[in-house]
N, C-alpha and C. Protein backbone atom coordinates (compact mmCIF):
# COMPACT_ATOMS: atom_id res chain seq x y z
N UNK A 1 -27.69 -2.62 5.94
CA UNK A 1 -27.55 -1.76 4.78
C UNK A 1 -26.30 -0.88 4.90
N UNK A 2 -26.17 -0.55 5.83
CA UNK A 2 -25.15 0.51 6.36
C UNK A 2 -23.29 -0.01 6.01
N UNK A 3 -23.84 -1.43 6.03
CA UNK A 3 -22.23 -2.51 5.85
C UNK A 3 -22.21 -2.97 4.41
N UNK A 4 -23.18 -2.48 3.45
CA UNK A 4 -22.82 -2.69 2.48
C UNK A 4 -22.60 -1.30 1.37
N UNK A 5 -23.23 -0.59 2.29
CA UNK A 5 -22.79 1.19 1.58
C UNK A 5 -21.33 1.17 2.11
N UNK A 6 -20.91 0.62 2.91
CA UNK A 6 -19.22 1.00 3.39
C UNK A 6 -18.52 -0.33 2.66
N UNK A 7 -19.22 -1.52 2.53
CA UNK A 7 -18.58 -2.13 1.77
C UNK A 7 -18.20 -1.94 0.07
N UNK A 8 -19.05 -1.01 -0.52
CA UNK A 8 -19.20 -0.43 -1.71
C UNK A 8 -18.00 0.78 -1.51
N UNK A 9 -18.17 1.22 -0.63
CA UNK A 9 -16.96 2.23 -0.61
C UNK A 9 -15.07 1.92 -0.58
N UNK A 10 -15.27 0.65 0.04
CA UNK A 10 -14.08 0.03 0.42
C UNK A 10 -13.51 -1.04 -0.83
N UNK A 11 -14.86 -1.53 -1.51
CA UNK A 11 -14.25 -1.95 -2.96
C UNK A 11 -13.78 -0.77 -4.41
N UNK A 12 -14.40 0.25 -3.69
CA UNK A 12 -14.14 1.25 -4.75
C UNK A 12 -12.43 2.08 -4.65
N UNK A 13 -12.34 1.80 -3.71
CA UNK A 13 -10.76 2.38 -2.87
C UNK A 13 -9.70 1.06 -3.72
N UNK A 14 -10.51 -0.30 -3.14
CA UNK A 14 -9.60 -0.98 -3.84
C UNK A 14 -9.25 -1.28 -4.99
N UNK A 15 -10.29 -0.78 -5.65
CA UNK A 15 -10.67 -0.33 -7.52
C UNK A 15 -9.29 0.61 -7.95
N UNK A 16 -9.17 1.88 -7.13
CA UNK A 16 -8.63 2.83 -7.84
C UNK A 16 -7.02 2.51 -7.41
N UNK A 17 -7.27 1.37 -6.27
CA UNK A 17 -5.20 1.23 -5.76
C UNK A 17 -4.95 0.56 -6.84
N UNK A 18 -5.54 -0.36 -7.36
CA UNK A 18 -5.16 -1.56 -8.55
C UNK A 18 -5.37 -0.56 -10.04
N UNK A 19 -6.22 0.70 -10.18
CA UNK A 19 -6.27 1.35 -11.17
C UNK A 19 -4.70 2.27 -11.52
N UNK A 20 -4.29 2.77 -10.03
CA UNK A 20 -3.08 3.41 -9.85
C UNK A 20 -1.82 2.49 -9.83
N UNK A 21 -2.11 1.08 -10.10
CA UNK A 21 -1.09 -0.09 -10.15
C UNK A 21 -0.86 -0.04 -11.52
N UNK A 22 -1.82 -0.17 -12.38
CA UNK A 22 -1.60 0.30 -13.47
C UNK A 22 -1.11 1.47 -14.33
N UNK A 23 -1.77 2.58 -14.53
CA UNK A 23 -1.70 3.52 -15.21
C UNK A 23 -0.48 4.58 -14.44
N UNK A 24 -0.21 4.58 -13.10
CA UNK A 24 1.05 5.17 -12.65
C UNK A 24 2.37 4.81 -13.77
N UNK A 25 2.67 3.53 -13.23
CA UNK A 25 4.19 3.12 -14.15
C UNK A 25 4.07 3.63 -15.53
N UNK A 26 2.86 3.30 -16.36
CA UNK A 26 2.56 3.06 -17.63
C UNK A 26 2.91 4.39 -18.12
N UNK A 27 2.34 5.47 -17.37
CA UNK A 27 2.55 6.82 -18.12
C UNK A 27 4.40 7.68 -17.17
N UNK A 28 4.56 6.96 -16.00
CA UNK A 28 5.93 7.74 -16.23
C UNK A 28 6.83 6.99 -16.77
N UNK A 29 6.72 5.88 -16.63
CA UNK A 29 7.96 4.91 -17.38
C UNK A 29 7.91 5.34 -18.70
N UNK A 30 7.00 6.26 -19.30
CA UNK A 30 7.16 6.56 -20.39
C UNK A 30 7.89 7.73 -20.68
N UNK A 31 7.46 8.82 -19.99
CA UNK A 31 8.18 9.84 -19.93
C UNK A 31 9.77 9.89 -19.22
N UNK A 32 9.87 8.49 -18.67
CA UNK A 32 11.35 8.77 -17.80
C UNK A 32 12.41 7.73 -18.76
N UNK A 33 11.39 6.60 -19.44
CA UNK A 33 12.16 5.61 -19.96
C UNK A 33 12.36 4.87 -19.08
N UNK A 34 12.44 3.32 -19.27
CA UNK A 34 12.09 2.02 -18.45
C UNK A 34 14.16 1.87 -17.93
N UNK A 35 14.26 3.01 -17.00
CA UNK A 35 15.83 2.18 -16.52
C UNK A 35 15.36 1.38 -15.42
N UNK A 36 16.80 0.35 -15.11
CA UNK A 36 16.32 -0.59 -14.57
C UNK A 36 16.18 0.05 -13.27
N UNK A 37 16.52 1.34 -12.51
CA UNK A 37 16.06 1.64 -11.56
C UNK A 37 14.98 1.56 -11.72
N UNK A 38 14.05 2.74 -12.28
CA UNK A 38 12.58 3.25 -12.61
C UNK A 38 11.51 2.14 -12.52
N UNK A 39 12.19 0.85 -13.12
CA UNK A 39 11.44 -0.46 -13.16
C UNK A 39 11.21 -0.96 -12.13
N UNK A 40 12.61 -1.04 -11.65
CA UNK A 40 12.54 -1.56 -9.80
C UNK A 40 11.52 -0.60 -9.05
N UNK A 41 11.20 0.55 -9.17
CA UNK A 41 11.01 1.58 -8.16
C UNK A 41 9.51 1.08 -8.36
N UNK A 42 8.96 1.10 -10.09
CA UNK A 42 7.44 1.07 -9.69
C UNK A 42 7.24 -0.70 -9.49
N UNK A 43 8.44 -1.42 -9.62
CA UNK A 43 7.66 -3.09 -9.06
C UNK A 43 7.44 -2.77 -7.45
N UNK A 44 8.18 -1.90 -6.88
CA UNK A 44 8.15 -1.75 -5.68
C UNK A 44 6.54 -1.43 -5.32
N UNK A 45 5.94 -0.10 -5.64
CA UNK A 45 4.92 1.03 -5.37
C UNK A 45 3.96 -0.05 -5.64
N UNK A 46 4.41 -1.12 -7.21
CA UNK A 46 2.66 -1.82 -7.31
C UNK A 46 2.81 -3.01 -7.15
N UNK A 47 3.78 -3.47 -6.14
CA UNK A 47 3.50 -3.90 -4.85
C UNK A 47 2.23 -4.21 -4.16
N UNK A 48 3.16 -2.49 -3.30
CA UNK A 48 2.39 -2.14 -2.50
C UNK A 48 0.86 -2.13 -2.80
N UNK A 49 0.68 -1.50 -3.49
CA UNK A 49 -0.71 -1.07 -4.12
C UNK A 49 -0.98 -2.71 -4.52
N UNK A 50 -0.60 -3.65 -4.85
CA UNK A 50 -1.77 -4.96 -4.76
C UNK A 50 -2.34 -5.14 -3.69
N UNK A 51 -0.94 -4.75 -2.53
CA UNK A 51 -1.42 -5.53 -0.99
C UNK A 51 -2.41 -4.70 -0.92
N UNK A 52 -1.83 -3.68 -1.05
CA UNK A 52 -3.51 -2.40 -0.17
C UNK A 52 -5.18 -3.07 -1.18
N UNK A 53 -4.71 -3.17 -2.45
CA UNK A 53 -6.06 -3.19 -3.26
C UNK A 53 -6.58 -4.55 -2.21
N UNK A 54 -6.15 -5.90 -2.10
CA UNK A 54 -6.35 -6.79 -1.52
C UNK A 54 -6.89 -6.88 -0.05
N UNK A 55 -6.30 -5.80 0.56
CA UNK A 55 -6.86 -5.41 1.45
C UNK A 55 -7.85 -4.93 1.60
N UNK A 56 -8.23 -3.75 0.90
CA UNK A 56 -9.60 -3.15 0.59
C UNK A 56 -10.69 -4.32 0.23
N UNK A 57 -10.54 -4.98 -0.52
CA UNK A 57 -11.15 -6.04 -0.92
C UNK A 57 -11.89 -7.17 0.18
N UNK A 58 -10.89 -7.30 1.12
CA UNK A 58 -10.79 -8.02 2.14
C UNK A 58 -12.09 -7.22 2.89
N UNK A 59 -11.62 -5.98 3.31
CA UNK A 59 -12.54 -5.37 4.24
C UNK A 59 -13.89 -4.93 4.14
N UNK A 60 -14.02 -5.03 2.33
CA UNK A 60 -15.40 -4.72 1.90
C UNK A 60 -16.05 -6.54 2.23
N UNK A 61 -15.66 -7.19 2.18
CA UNK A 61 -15.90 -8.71 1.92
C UNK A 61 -16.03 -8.74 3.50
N UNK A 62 -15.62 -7.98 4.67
CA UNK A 62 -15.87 -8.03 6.04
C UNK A 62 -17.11 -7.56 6.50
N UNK A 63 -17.39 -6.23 5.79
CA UNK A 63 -18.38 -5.33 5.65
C UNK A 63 -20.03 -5.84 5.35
N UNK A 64 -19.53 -6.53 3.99
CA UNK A 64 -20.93 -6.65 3.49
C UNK A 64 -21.33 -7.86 3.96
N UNK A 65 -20.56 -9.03 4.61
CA UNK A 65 -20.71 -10.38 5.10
C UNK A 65 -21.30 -9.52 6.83
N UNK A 66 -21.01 -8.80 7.64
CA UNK A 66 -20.82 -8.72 8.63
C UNK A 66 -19.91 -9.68 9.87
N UNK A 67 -18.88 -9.66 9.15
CA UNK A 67 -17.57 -10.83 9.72
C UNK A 67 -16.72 -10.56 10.73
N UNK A 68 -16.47 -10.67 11.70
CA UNK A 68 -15.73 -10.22 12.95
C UNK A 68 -14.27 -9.71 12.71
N UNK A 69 -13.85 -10.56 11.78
CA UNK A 69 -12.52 -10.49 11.29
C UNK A 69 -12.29 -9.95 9.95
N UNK A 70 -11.61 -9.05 9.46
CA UNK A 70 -11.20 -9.36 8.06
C UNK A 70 -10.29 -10.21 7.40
N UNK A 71 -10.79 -11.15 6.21
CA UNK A 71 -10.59 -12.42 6.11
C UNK A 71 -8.95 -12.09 5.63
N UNK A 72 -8.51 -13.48 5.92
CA UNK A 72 -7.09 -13.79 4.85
C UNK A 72 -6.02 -12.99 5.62
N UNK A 73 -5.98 -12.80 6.82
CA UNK A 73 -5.09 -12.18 7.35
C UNK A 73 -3.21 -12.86 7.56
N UNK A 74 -3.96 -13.99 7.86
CA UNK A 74 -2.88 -14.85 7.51
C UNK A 74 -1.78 -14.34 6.04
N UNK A 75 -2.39 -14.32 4.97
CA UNK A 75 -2.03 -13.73 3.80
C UNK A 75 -1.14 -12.31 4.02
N UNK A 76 -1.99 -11.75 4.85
CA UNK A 76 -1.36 -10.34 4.75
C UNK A 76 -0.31 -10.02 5.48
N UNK A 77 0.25 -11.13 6.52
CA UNK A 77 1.25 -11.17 7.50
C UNK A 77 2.19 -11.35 6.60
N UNK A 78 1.99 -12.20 5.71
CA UNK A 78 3.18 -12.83 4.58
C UNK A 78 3.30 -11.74 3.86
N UNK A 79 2.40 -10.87 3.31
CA UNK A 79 2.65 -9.96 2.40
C UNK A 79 3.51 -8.61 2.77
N UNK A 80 3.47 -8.65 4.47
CA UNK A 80 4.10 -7.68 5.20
C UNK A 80 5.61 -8.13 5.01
N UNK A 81 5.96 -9.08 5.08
CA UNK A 81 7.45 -9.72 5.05
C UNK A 81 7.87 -9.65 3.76
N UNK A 82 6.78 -10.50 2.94
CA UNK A 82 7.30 -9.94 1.06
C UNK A 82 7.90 -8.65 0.97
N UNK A 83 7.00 -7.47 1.09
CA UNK A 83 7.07 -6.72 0.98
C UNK A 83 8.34 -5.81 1.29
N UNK A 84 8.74 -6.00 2.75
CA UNK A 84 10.11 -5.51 3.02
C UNK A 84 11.39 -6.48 2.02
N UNK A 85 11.08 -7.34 1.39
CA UNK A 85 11.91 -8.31 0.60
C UNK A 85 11.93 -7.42 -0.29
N UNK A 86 10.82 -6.90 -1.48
CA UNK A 86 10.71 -6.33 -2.37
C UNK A 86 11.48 -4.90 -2.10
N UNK A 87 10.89 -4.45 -1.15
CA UNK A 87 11.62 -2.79 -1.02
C UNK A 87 13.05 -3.09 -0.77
N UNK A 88 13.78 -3.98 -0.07
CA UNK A 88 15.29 -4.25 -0.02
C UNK A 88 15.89 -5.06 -1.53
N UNK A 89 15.38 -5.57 -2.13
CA UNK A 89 16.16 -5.72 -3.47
C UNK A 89 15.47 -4.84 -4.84
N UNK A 90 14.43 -4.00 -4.79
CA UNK A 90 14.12 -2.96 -5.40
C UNK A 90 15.43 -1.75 -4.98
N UNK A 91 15.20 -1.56 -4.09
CA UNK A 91 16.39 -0.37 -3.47
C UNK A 91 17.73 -1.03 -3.91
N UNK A 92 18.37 -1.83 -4.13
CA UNK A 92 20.08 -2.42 -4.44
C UNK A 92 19.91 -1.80 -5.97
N UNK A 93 18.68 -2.33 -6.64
CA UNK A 93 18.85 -1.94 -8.17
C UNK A 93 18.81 -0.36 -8.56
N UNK A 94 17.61 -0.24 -7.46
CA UNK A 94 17.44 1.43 -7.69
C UNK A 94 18.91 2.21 -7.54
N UNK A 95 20.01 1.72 -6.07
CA UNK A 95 20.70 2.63 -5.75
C UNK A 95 21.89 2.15 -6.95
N UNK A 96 21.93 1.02 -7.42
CA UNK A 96 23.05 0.84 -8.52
C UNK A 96 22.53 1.42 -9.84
N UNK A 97 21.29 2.04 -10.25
CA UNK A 97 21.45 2.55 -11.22
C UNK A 97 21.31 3.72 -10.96
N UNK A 98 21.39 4.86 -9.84
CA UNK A 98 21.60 6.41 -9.70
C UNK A 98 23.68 6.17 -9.68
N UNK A 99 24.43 5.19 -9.44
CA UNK A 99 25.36 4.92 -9.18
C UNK A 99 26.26 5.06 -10.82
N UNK A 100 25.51 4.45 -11.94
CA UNK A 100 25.32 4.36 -13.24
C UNK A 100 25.36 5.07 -13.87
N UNK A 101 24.00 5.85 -13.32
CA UNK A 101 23.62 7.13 -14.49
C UNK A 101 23.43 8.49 -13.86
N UNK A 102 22.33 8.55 -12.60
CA UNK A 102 23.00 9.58 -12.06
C UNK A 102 21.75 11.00 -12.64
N UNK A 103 20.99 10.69 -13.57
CA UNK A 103 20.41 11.69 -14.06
C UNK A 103 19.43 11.51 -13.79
N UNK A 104 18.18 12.59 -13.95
CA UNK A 104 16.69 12.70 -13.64
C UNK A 104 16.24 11.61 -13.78
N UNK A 105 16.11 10.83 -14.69
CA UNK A 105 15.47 9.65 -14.76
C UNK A 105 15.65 8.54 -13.19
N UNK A 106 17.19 8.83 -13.03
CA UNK A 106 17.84 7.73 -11.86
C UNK A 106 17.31 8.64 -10.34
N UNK A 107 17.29 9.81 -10.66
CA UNK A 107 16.72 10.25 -9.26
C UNK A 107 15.13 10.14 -9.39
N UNK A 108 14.34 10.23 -10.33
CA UNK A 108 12.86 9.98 -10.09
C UNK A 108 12.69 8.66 -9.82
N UNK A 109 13.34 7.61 -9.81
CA UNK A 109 13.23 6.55 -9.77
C UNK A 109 13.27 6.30 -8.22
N UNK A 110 14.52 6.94 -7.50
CA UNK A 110 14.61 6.85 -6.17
C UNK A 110 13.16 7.41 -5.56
N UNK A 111 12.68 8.46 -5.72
CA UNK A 111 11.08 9.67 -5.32
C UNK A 111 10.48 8.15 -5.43
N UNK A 112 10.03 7.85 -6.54
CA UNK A 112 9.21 6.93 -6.80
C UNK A 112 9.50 5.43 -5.40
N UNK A 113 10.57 5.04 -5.50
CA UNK A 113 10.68 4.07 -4.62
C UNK A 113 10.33 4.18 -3.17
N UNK A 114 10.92 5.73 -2.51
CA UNK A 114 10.71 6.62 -1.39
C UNK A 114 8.79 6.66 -1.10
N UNK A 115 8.25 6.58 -2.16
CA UNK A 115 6.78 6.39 -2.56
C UNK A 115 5.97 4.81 -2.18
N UNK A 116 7.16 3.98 -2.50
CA UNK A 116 6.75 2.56 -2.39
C UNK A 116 7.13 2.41 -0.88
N UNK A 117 7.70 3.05 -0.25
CA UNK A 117 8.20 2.79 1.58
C UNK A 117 6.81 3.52 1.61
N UNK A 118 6.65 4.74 1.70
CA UNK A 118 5.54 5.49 2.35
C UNK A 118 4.13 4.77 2.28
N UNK A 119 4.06 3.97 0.98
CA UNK A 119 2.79 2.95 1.10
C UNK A 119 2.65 1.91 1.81
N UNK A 120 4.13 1.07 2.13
CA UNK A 120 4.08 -0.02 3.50
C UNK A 120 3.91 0.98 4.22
N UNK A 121 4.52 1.90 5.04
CA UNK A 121 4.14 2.29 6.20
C UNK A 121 2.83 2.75 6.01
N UNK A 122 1.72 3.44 5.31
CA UNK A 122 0.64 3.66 5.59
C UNK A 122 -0.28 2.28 5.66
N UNK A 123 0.40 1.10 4.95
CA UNK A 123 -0.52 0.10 5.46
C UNK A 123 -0.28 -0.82 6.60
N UNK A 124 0.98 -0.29 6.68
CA UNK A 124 1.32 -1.29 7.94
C UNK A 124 1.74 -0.99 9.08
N UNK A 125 1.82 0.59 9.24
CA UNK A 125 2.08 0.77 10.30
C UNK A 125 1.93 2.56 10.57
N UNK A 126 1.58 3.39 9.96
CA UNK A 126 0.89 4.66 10.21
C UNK A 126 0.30 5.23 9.34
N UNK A 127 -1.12 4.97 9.65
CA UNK A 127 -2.17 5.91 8.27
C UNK A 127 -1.68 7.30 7.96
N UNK A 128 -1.08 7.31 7.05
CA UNK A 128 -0.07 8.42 6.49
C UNK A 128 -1.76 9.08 4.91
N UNK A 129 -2.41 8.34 4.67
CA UNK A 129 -3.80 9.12 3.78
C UNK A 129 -4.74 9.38 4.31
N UNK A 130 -5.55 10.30 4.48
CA UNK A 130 -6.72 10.55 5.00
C UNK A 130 -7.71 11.26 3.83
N UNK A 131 -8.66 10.46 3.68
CA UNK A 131 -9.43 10.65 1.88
C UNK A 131 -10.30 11.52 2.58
N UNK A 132 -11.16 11.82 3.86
CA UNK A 132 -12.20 12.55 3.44
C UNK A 132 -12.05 13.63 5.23
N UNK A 133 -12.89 14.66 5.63
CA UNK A 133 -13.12 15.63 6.70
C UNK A 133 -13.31 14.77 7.57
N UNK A 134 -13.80 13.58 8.20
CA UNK A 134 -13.38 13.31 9.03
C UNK A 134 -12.34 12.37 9.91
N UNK A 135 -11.52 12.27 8.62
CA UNK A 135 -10.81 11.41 9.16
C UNK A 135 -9.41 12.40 9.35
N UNK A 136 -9.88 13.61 8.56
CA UNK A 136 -9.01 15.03 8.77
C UNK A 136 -9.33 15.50 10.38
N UNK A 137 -10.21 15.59 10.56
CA UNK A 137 -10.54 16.34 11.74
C UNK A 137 -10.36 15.10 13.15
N UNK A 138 -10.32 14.02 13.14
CA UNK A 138 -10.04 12.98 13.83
C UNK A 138 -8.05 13.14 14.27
N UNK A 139 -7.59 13.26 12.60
CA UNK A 139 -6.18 13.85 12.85
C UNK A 139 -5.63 14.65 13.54
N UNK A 140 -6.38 15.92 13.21
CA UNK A 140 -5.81 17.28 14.20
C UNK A 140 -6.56 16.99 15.36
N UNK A 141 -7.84 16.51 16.05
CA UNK A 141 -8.02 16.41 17.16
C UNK A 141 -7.28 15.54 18.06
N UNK A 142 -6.23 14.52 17.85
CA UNK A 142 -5.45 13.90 18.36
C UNK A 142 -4.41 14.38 18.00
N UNK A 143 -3.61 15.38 16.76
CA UNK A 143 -2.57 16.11 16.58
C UNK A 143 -1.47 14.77 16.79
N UNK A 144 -1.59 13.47 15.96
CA UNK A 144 -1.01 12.86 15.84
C UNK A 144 -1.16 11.55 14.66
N UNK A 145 -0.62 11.15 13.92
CA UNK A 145 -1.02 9.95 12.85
C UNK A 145 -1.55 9.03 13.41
N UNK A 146 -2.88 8.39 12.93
CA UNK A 146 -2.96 7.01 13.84
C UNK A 146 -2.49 5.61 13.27
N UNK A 147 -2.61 4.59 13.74
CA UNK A 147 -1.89 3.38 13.55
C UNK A 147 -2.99 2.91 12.11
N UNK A 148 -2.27 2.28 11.25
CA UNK A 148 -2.66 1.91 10.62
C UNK A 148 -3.77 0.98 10.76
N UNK A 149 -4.57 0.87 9.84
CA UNK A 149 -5.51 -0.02 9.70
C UNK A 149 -5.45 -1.61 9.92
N UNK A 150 -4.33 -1.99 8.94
CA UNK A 150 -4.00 -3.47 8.94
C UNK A 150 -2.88 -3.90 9.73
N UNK A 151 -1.92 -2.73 9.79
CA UNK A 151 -1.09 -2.99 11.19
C UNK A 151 -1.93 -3.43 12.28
N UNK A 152 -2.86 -2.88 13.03
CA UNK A 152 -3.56 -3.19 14.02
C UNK A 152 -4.14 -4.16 14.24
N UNK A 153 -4.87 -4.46 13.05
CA UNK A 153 -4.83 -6.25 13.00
C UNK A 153 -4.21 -6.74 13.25
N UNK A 154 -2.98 -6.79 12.37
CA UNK A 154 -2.26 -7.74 12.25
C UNK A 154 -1.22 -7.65 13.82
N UNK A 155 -1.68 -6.62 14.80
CA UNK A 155 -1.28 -6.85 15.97
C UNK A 155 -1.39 -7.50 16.59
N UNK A 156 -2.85 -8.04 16.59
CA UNK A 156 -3.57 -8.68 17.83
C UNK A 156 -2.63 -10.19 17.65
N UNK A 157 -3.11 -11.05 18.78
CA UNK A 157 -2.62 -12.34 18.98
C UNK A 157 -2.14 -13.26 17.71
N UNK A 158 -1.14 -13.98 17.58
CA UNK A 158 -0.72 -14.70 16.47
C UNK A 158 -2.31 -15.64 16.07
N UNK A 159 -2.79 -16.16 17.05
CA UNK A 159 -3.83 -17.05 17.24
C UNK A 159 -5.38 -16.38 16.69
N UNK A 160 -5.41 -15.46 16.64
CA UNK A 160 -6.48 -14.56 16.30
C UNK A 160 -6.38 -14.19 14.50
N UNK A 161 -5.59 -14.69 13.95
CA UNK A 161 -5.02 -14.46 12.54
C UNK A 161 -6.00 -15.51 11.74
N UNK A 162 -6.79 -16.29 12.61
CA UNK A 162 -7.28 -17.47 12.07
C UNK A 162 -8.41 -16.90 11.59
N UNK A 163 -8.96 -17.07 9.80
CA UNK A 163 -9.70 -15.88 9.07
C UNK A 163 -11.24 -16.64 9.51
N UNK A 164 -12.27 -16.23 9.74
CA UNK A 164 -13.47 -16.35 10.19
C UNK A 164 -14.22 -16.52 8.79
């Protein structure tokens, strides 16, 4: 029971990354206007935010199965490499249109992209969110970030990637 109250929790996380995939761009691209930085910046962020939703997904599907592994990891190795693909030709467009234009719009666009790095690294390599008190108090009692979730997986042996 206990793996499917945390699996309910872990599809609901991945509910609101794919909810924030949406409705993020939708309402500033409105207020900033769709330059082709701004565009680049949020293909970047909802990205990220598929891999994470997918992930969540993954781990509730670990949870409520009781599965040794969380599945599709294989997947997520690839998505780690996409991903730096995406943030390096998101960033050429982003930095050629502050180059362009130069105004609020072209610098929120950069924040925003700076946003899409901070989400690979919290999934791939330092839990940079902490949603609830104890994962606050876990923080300051080690007075240090811990390793990400799916980074750590995706540490273990190449051979161990094989989804259960």
């Amino acid at each position: 029971m206990a793996g499917e109250a945390m699996a309910r929790r872990l599809r609901v996380q991945g509910a609101v990354e794919l909810l924030c995939a949406v409705l993020l761009p939708a309402v500033f691209l409105r207020v900033t206007g769709p330059t082709a930085g701004a565009v680049a910046a949020w293909v970047a962020v909802d990205a990220a935010l598929v891999v994470g939703a997918c992930y969540w997904f993954a781990r509730a599907a670990k949870a409520s199965r009781g599965l040794a592994r969380t599945p599709n990891l294989r997947a997520f190795a690839i998505a780690r490499v996409g991903l730096i693909v995406v943030l390096g030709v998101t960033l050429v467009v982003v930095v050629a249109d502050i180059v362009t234009g130069g105004g609020f719009p072209q610098w929120f666009a950069a924040a925003v992209w700076l946003f899409a790095v901070a989400e690979y690294v919290n999934y791939f390599h330092l839990q940079l969110s902490y949603q609830n008190a104890t994962d606050l108090r876990r923080l300051i009692r080690r007075g240090r970030l811990a390793p990400a979730h799916l980074g750590r997986e995706l540490a273990r042996p190449a051979g161990s990637l094989v989804d259960t």
